[in-house]
Every structure is written in structure tokens, then in C-alpha cells.
PDB file of N, CA and C in Angstrom:
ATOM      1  N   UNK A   1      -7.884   3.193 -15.309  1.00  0.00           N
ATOM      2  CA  UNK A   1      -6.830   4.167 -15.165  1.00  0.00           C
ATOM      3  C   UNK A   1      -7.090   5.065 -13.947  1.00  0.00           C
ATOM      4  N   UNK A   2      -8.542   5.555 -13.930  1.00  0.00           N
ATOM      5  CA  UNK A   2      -8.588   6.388 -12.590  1.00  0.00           C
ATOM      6  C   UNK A   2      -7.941   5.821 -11.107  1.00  0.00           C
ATOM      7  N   UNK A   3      -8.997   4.201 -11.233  1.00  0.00           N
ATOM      8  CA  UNK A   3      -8.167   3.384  -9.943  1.00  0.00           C
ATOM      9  C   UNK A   3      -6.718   3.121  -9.851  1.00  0.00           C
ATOM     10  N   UNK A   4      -5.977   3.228 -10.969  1.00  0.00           N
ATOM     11  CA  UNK A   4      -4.122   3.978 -11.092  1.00  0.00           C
ATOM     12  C   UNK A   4      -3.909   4.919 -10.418  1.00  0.00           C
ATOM     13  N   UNK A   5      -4.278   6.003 -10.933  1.00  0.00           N
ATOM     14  CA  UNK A   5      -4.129   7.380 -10.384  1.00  0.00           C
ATOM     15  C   UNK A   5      -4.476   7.838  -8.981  1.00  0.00           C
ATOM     16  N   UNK A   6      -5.801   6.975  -8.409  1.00  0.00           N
ATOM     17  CA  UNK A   6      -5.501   7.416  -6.465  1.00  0.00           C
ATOM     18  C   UNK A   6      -5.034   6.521  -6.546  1.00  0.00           C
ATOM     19  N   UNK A   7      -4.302   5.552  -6.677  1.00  0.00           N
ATOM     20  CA  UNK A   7      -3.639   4.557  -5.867  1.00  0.00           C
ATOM     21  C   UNK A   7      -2.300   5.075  -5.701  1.00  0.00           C
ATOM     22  N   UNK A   8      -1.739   5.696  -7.014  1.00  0.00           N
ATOM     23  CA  UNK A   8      -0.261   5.597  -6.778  1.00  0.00           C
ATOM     24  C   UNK A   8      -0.348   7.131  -6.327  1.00  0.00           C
ATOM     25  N   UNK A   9      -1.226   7.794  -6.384  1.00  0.00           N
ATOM     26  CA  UNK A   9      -0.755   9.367  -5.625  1.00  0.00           C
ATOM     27  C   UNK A   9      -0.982   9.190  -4.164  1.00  0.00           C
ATOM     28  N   UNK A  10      -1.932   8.591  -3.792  1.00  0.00           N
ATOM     29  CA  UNK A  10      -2.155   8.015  -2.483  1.00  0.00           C
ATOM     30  C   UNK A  10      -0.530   7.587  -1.952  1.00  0.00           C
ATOM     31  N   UNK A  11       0.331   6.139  -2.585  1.00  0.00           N
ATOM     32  CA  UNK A  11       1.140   6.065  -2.236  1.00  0.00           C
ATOM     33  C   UNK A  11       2.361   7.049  -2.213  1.00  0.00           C
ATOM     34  N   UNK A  12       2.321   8.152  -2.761  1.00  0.00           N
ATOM     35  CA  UNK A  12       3.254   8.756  -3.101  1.00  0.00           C
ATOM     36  C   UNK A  12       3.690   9.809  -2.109  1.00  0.00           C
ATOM     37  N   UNK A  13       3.401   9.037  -0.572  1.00  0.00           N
ATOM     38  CA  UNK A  13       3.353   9.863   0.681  1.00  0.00           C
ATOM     39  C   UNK A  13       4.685   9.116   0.885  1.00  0.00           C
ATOM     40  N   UNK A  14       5.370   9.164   2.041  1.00  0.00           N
ATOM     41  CA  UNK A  14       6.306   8.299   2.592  1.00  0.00           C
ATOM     42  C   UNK A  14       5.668   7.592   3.878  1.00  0.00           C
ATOM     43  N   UNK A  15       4.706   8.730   4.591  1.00  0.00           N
ATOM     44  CA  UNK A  15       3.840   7.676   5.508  1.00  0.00           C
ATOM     45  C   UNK A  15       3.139   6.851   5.381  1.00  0.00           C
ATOM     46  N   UNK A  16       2.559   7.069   4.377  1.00  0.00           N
ATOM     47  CA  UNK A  16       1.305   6.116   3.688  1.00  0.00           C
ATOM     48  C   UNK A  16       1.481   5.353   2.404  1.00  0.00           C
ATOM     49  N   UNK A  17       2.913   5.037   2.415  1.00  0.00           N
ATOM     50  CA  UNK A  17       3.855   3.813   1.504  1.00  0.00           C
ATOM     51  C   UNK A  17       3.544   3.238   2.645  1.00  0.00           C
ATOM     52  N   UNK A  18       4.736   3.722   3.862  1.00  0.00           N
ATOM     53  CA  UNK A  18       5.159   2.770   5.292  1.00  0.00           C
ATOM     54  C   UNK A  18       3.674   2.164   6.096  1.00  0.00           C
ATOM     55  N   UNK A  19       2.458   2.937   6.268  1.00  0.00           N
ATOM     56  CA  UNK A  19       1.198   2.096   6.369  1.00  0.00           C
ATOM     57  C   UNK A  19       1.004   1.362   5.684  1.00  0.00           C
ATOM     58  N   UNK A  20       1.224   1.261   4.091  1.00  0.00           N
ATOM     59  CA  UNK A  20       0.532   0.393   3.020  1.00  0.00           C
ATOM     60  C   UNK A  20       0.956  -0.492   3.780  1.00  0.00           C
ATOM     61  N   UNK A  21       2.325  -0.473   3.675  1.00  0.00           N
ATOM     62  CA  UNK A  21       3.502  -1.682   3.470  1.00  0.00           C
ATOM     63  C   UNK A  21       3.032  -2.621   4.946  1.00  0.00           C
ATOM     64  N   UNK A  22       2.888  -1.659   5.361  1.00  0.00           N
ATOM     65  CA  UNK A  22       2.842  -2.588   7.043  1.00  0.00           C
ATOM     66  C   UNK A  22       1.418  -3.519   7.414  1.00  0.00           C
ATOM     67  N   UNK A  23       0.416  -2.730   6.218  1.00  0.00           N
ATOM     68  CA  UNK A  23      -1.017  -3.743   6.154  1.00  0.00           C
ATOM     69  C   UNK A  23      -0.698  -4.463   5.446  1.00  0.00           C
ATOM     70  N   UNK A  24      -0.006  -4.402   3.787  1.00  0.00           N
ATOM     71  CA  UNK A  24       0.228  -5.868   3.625  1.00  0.00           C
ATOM     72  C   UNK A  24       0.747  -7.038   4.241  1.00  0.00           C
ATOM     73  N   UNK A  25       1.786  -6.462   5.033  1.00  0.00           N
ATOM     74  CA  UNK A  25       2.972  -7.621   6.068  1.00  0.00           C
ATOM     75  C   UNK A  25       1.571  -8.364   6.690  1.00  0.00           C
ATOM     76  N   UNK A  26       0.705  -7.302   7.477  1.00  0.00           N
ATOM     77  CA  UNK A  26       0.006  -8.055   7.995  1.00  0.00           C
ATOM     78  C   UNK A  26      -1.049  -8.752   7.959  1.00  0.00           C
ATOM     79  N   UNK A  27      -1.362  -9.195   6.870  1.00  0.00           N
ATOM     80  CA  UNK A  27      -2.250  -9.854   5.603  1.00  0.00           C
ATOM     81  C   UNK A  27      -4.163  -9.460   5.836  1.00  0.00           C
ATOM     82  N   UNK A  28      -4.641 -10.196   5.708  1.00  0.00           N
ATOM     83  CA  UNK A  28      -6.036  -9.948   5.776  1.00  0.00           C
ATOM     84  C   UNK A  28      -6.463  -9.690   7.035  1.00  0.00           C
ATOM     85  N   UNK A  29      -5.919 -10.151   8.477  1.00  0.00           N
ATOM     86  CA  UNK A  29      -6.273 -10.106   9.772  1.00  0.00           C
ATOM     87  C   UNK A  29      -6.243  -8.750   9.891  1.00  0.00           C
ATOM     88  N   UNK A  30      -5.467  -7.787   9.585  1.00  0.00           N
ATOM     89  CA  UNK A  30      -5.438  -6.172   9.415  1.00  0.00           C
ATOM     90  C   UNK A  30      -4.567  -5.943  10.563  1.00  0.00           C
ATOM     91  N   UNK A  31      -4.757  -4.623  10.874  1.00  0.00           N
ATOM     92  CA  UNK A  31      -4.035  -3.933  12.267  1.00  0.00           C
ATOM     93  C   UNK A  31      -5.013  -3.140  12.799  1.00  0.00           C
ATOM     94  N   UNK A  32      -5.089  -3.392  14.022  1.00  0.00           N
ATOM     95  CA  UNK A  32      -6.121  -1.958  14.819  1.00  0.00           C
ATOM     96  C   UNK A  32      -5.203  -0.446  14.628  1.00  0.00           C
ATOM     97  N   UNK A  33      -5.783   0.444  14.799  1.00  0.00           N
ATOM     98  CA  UNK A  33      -5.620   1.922  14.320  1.00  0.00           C
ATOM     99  C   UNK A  33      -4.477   2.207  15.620  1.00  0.00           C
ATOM    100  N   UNK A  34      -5.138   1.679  16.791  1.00  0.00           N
ATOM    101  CA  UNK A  34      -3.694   1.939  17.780  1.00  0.00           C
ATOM    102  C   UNK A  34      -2.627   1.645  17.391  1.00  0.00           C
ATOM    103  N   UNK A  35      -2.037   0.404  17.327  1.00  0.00           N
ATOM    104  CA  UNK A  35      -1.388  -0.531  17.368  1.00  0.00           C
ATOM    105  C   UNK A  35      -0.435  -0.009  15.871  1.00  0.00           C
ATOM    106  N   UNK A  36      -1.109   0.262  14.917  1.00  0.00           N
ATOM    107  CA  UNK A  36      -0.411   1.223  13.825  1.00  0.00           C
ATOM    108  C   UNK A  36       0.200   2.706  14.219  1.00  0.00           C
ATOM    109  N   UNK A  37      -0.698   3.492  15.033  1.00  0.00           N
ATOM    110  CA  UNK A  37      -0.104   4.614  15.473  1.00  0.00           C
ATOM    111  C   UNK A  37       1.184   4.289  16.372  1.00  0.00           C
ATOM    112  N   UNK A  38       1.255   3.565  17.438  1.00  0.00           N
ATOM    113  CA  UNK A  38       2.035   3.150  18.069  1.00  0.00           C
ATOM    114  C   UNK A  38       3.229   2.888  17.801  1.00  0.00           C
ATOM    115  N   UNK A  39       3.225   1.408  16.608  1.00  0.00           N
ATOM    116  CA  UNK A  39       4.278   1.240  15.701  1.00  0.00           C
ATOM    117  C   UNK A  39       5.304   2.141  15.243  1.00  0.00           C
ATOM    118  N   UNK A  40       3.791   2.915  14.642  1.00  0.00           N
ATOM    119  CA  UNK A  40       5.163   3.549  13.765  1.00  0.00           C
ATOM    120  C   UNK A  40       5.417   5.467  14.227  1.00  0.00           C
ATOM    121  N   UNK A  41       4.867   5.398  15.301  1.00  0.00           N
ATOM    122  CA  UNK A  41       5.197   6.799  16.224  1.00  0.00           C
ATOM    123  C   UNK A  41       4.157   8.023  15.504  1.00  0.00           C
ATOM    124  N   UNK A  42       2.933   7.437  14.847  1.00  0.00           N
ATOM    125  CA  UNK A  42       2.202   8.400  14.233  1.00  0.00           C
ATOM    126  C   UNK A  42       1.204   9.255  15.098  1.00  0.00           C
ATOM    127  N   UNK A  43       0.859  10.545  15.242  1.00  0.00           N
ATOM    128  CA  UNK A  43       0.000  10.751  16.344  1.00  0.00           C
ATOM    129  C   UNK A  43      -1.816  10.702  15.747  1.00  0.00           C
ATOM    130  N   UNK A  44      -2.521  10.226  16.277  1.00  0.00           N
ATOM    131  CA  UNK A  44      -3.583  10.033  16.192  1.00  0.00           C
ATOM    132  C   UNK A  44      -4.351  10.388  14.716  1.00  0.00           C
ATOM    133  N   UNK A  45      -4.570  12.107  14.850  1.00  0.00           N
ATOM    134  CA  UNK A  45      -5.025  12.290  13.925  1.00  0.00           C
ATOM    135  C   UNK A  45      -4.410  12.439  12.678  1.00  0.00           C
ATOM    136  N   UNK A  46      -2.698  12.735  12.670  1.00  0.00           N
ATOM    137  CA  UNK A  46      -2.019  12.505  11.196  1.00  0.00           C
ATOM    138  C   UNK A  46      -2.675  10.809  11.012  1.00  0.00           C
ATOM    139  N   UNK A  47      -2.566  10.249  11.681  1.00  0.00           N
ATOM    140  CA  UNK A  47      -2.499   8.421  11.117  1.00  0.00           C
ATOM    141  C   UNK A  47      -3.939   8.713  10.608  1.00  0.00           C
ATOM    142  N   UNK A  48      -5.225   9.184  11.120  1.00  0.00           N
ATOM    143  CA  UNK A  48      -6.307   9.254  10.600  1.00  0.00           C
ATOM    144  C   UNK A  48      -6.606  10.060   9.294  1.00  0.00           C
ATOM    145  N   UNK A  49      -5.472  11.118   8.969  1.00  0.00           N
ATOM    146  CA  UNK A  49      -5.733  11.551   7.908  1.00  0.00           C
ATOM    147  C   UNK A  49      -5.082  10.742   6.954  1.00  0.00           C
ATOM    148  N   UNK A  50      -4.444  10.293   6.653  1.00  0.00           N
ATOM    149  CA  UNK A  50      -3.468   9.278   6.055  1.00  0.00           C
ATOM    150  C   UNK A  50      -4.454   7.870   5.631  1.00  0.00           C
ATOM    151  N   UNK A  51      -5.162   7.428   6.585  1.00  0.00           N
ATOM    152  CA  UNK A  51      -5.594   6.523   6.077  1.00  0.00           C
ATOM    153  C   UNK A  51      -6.943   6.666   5.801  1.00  0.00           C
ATOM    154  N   UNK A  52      -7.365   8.075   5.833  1.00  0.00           N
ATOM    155  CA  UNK A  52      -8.854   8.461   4.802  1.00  0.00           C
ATOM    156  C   UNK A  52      -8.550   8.618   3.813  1.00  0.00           C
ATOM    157  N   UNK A  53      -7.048   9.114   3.204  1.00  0.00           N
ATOM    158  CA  UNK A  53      -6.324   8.711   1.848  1.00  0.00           C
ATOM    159  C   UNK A  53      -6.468   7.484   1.274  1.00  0.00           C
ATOM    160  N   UNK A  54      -5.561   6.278   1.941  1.00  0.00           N
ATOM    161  CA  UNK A  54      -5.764   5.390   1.614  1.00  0.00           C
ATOM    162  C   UNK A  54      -6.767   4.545   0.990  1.00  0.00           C
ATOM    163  N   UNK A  55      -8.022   5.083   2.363  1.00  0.00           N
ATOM    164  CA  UNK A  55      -9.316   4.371   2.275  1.00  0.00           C
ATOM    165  C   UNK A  55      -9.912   5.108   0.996  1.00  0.00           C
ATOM    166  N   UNK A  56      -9.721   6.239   0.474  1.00  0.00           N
ATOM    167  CA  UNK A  56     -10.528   6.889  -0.821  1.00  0.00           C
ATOM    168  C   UNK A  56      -9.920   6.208  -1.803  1.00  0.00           C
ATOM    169  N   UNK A  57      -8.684   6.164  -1.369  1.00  0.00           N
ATOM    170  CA  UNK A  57      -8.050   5.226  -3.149  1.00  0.00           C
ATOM    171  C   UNK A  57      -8.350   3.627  -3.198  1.00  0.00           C
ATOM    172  N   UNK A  58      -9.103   3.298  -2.277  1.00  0.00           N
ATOM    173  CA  UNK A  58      -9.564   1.880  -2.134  1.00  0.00           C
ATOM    174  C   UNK A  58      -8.272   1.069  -2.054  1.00  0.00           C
ATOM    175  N   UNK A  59      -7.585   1.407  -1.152  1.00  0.00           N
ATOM    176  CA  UNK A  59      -6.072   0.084  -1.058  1.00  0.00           C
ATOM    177  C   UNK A  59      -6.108  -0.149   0.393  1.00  0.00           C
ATOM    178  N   UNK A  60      -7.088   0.600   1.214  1.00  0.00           N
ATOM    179  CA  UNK A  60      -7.321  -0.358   2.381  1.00  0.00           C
ATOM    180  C   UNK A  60      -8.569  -0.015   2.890  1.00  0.00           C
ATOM    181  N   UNK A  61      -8.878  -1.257   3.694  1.00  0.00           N
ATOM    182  CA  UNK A  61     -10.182  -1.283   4.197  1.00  0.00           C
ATOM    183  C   UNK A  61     -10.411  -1.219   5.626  1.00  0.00           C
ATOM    184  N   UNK A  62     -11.599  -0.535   6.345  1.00  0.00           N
ATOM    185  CA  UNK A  62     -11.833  -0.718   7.929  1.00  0.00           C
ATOM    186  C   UNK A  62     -13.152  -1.451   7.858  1.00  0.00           C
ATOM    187  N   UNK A  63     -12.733  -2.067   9.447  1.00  0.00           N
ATOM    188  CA  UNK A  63     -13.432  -3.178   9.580  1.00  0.00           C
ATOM    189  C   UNK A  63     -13.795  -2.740  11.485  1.00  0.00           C
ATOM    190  N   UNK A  64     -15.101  -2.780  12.397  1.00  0.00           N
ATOM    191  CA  UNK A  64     -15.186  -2.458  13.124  1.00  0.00           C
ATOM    192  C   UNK A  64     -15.498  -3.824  14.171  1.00  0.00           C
ATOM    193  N   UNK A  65     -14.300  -4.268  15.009  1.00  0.00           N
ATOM    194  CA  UNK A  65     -14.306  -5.421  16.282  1.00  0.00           C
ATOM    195  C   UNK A  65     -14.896  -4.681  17.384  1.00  0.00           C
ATOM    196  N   UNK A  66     -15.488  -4.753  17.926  1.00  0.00           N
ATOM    197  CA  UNK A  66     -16.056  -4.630  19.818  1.00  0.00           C
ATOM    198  C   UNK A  66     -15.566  -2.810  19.537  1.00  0.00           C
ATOM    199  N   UNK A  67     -14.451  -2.148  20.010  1.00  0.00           N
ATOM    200  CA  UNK A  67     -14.365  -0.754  20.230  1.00  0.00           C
ATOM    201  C   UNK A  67     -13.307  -0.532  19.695  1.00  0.00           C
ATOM    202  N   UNK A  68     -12.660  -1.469  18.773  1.00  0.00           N
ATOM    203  CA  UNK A  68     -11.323  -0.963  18.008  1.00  0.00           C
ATOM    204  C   UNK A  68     -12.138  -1.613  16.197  1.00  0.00           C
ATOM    205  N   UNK A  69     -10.877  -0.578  15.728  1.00  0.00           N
ATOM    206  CA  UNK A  69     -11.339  -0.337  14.018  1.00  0.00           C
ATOM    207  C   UNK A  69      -9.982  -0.603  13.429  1.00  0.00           C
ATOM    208  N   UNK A  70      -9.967  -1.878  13.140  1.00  0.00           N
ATOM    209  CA  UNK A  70      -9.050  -2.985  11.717  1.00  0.00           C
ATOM    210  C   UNK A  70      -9.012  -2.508  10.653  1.00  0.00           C
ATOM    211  N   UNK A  71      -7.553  -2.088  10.158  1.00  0.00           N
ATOM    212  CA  UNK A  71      -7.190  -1.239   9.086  1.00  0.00           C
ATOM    213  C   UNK A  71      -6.323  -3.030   8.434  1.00  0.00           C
ATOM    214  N   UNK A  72      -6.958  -2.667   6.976  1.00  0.00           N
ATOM    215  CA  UNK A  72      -5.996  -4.135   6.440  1.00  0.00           C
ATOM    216  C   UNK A  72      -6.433  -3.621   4.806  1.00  0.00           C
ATOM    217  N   UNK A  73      -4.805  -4.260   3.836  1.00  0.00           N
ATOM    218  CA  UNK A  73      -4.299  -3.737   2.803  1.00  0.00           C
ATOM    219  C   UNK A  73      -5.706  -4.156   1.799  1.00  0.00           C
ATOM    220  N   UNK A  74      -5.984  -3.494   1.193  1.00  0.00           N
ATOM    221  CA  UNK A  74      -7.267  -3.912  -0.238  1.00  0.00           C
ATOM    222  C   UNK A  74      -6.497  -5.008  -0.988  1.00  0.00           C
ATOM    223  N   UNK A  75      -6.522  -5.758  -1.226  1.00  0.00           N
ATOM    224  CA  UNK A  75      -5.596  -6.930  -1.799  1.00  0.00           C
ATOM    225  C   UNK A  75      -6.136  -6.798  -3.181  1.00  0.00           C
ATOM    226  N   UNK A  76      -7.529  -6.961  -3.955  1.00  0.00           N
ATOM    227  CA  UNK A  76      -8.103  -6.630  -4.851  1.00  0.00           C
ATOM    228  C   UNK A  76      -7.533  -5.206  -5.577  1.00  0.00           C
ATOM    229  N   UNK A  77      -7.569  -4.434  -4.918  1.00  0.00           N
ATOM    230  CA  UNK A  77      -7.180  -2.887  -5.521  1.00  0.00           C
ATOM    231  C   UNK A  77      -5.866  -3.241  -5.712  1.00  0.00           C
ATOM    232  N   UNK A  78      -5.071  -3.705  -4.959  1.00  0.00           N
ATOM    233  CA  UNK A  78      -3.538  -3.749  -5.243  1.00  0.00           C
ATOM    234  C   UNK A  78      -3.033  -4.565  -6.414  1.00  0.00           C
ATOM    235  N   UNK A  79      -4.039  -6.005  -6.314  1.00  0.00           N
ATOM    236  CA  UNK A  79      -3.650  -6.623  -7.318  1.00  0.00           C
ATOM    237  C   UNK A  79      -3.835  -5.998  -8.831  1.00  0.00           C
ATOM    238  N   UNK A  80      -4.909  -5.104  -8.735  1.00  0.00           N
ATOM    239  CA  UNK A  80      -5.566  -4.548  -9.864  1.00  0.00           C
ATOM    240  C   UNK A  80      -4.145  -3.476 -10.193  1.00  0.00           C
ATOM    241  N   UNK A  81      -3.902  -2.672  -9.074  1.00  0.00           N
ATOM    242  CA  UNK A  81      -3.142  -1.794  -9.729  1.00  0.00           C
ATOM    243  C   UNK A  81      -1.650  -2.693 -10.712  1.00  0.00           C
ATOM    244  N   UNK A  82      -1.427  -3.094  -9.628  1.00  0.00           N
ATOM    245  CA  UNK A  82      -0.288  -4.381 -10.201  1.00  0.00           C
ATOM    246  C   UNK A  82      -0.339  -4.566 -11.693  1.00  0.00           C
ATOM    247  N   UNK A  83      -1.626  -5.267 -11.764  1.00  0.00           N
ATOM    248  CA  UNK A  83      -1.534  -5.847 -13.154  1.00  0.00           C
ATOM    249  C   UNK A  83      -1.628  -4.871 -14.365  1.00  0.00           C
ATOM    250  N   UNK A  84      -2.529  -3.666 -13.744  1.00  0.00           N
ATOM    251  CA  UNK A  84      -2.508  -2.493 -14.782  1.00  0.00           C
ATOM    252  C   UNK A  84      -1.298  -2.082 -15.094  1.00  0.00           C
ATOM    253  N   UNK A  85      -0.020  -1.527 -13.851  1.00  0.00           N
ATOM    254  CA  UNK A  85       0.983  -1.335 -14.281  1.00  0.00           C
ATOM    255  C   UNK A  85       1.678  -2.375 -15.001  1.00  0.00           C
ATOM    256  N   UNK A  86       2.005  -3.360 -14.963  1.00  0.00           N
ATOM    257  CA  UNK A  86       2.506  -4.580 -15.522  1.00  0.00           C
ATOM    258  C   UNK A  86       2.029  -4.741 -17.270  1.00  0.00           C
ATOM    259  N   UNK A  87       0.672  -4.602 -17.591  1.00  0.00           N
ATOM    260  CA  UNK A  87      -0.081  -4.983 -18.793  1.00  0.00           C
ATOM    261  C   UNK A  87       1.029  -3.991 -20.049  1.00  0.00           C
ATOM    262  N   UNK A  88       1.102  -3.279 -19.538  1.00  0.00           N
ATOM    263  CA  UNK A  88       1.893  -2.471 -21.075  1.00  0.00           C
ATOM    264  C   UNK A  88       3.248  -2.345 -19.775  1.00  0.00           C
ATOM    265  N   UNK A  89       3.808  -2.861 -19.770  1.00  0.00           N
ATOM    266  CA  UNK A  89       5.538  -2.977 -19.410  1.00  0.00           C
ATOM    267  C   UNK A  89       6.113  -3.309 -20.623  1.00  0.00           C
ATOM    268  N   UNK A  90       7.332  -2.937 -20.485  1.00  0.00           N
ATOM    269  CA  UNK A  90       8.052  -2.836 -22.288  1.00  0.00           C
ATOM    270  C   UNK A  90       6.980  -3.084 -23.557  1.00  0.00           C
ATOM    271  N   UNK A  91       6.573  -1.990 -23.278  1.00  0.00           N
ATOM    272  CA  UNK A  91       5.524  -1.481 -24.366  1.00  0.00           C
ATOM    273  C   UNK A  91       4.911  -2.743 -25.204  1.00  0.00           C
ATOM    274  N   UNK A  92       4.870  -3.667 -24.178  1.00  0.00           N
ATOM    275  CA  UNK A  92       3.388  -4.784 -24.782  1.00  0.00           C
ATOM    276  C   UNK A  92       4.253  -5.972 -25.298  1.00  0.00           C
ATOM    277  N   UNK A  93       5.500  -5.893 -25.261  1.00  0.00           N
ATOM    278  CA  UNK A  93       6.635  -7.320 -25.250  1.00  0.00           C
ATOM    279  C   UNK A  93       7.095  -7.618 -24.139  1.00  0.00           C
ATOM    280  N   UNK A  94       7.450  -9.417 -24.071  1.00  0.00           N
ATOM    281  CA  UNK A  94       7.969  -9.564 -23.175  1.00  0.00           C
ATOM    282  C   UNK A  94       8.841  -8.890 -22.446  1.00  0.00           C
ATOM    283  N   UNK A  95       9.268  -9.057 -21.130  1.00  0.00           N
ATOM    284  CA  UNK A  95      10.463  -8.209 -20.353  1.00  0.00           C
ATOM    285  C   UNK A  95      11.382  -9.511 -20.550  1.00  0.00           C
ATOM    286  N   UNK A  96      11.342 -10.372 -19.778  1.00  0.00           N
ATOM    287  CA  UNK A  96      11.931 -11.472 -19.766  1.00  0.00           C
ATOM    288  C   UNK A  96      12.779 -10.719 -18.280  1.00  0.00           C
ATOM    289  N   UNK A  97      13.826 -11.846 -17.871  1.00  0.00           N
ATOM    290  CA  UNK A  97      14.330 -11.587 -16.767  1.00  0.00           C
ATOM    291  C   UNK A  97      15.330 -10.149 -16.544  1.00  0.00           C
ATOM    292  N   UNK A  98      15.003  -9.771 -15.637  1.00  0.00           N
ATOM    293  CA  UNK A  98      15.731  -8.612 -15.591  1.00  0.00           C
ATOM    294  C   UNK A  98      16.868  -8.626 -14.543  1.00  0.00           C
ATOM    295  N   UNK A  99      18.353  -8.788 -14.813  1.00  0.00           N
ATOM    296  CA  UNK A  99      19.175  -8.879 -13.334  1.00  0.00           C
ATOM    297  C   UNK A  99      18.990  -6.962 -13.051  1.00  0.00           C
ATOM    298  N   UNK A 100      19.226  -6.980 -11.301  1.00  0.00           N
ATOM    299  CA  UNK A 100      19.911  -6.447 -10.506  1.00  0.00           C
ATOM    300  C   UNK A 100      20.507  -6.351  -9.998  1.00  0.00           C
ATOM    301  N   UNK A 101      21.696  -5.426  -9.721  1.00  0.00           N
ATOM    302  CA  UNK A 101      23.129  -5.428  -9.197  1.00  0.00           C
ATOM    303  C   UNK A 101      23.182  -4.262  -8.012  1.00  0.00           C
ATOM    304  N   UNK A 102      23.186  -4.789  -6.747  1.00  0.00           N
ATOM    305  CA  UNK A 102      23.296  -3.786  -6.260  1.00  0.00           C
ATOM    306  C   UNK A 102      24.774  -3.026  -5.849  1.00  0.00           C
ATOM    307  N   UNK A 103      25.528  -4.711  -5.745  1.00  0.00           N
ATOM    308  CA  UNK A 103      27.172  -4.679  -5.218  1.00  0.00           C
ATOM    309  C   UNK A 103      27.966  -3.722  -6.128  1.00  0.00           C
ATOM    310  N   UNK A 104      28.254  -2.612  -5.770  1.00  0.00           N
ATOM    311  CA  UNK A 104      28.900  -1.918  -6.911  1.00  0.00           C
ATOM    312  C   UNK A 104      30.218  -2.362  -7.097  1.00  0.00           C
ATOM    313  N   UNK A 105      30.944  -3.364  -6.509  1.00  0.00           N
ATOM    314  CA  UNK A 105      32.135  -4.153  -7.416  1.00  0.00           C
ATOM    315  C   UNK A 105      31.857  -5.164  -8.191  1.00  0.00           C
ATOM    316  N   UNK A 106      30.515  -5.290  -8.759  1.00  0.00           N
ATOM    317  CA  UNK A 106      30.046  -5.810  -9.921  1.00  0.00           C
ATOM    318  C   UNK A 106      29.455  -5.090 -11.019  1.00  0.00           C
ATOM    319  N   UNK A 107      29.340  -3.980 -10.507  1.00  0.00           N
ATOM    320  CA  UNK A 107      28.491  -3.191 -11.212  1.00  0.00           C
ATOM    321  C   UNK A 107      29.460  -2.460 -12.519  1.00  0.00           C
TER     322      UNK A 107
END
């Protein structure tokens, strides 16, 4: 439960959803710390505080190449949170399929 709790307060930034999201896209190879600031118009040290968040809630990891530092999604932590949230979904019975409607002339 603790590894619940930083994970989803961690996410519960809007910048540091849009980092998560953008290390998963980019799977295990990661992203250098520039190349993320860049992207997504973050300046240096907000992106660095953001992802000492991340990195405390264990949903991503750095990794150090030649003079740049590889930010890439914890796949383990994520899956973990996943399944924790998932394990008691409709209180321990199946869900079974769930439609969504977004077209509101169906709705």
C-alpha cells in the first residue's frame, strides 16, 4: 500500500503524469534529461525537481551514459501499482467488460 501511495501522489502532478507518460512511450531505452526538458518546454531545474519525485516513488529510474543521465519509466513499480489497483476492483468480483461512450449522440 505505501508503494500505492507515492506512486499515485507522485502522479498527481500534471507535469509529472506528462513525464511519466512520455518515459513509458519511450520504453526501456529511456530519455536523456535534455531531450525531456526540451520536449516538453520544462526549464532545467523544475524538470529536476519533478523527477526526484518520481525517482522517490520508484516509477522511474536514472541511468548514467558518457555525460548525459537516462530517465526511463520503472516498469516493475508500475506494473505493481497496476495490479494493486486492479486486485480489489468491484470489490473482489469480476468487472467483466465495461463499454465507453464518448459520442454524446449515443450517450
Amino acid at each position: 500500500m505505501s508503494i500505492a501511495i507515492k506512486a499515485l501522489a507522485a502522479l498527481a502532478h500534471e507535469t509529472r503524469l506528462t513525464i511519466f507518460r512520455m518515459l513509458v512511450q519511450a520504453g526501456e531505452s529511456g530519455v536523456p534529461a535534455g531531450q525531456l526538458a526540451k520536449e516538453l518546454c520544462i526549464p532545467n531545474a523544475t524538470l529536476s525537481f519533478h523527477l526526484k519525485e518520481l525517482t522517490h516513488a520508484e516509477l522511474v529510474i536514472a541511468r548514467q551514459e558518457s555525460r548525459f543521465i537516462y530517465y526511463s519509466a520503472n516498469f516493475t513499480t508500475m506494473n505493481a501499482l497496476i495490479g494493486y489497483l486492479t486486485e480489489n476492483c468491484c470489490a473482489g468480483t469480476p468487472c467483466g467488460n465495461v463499454e465507453v461512450c464518448c459520442d454524446e449522440k449515443n450517450s
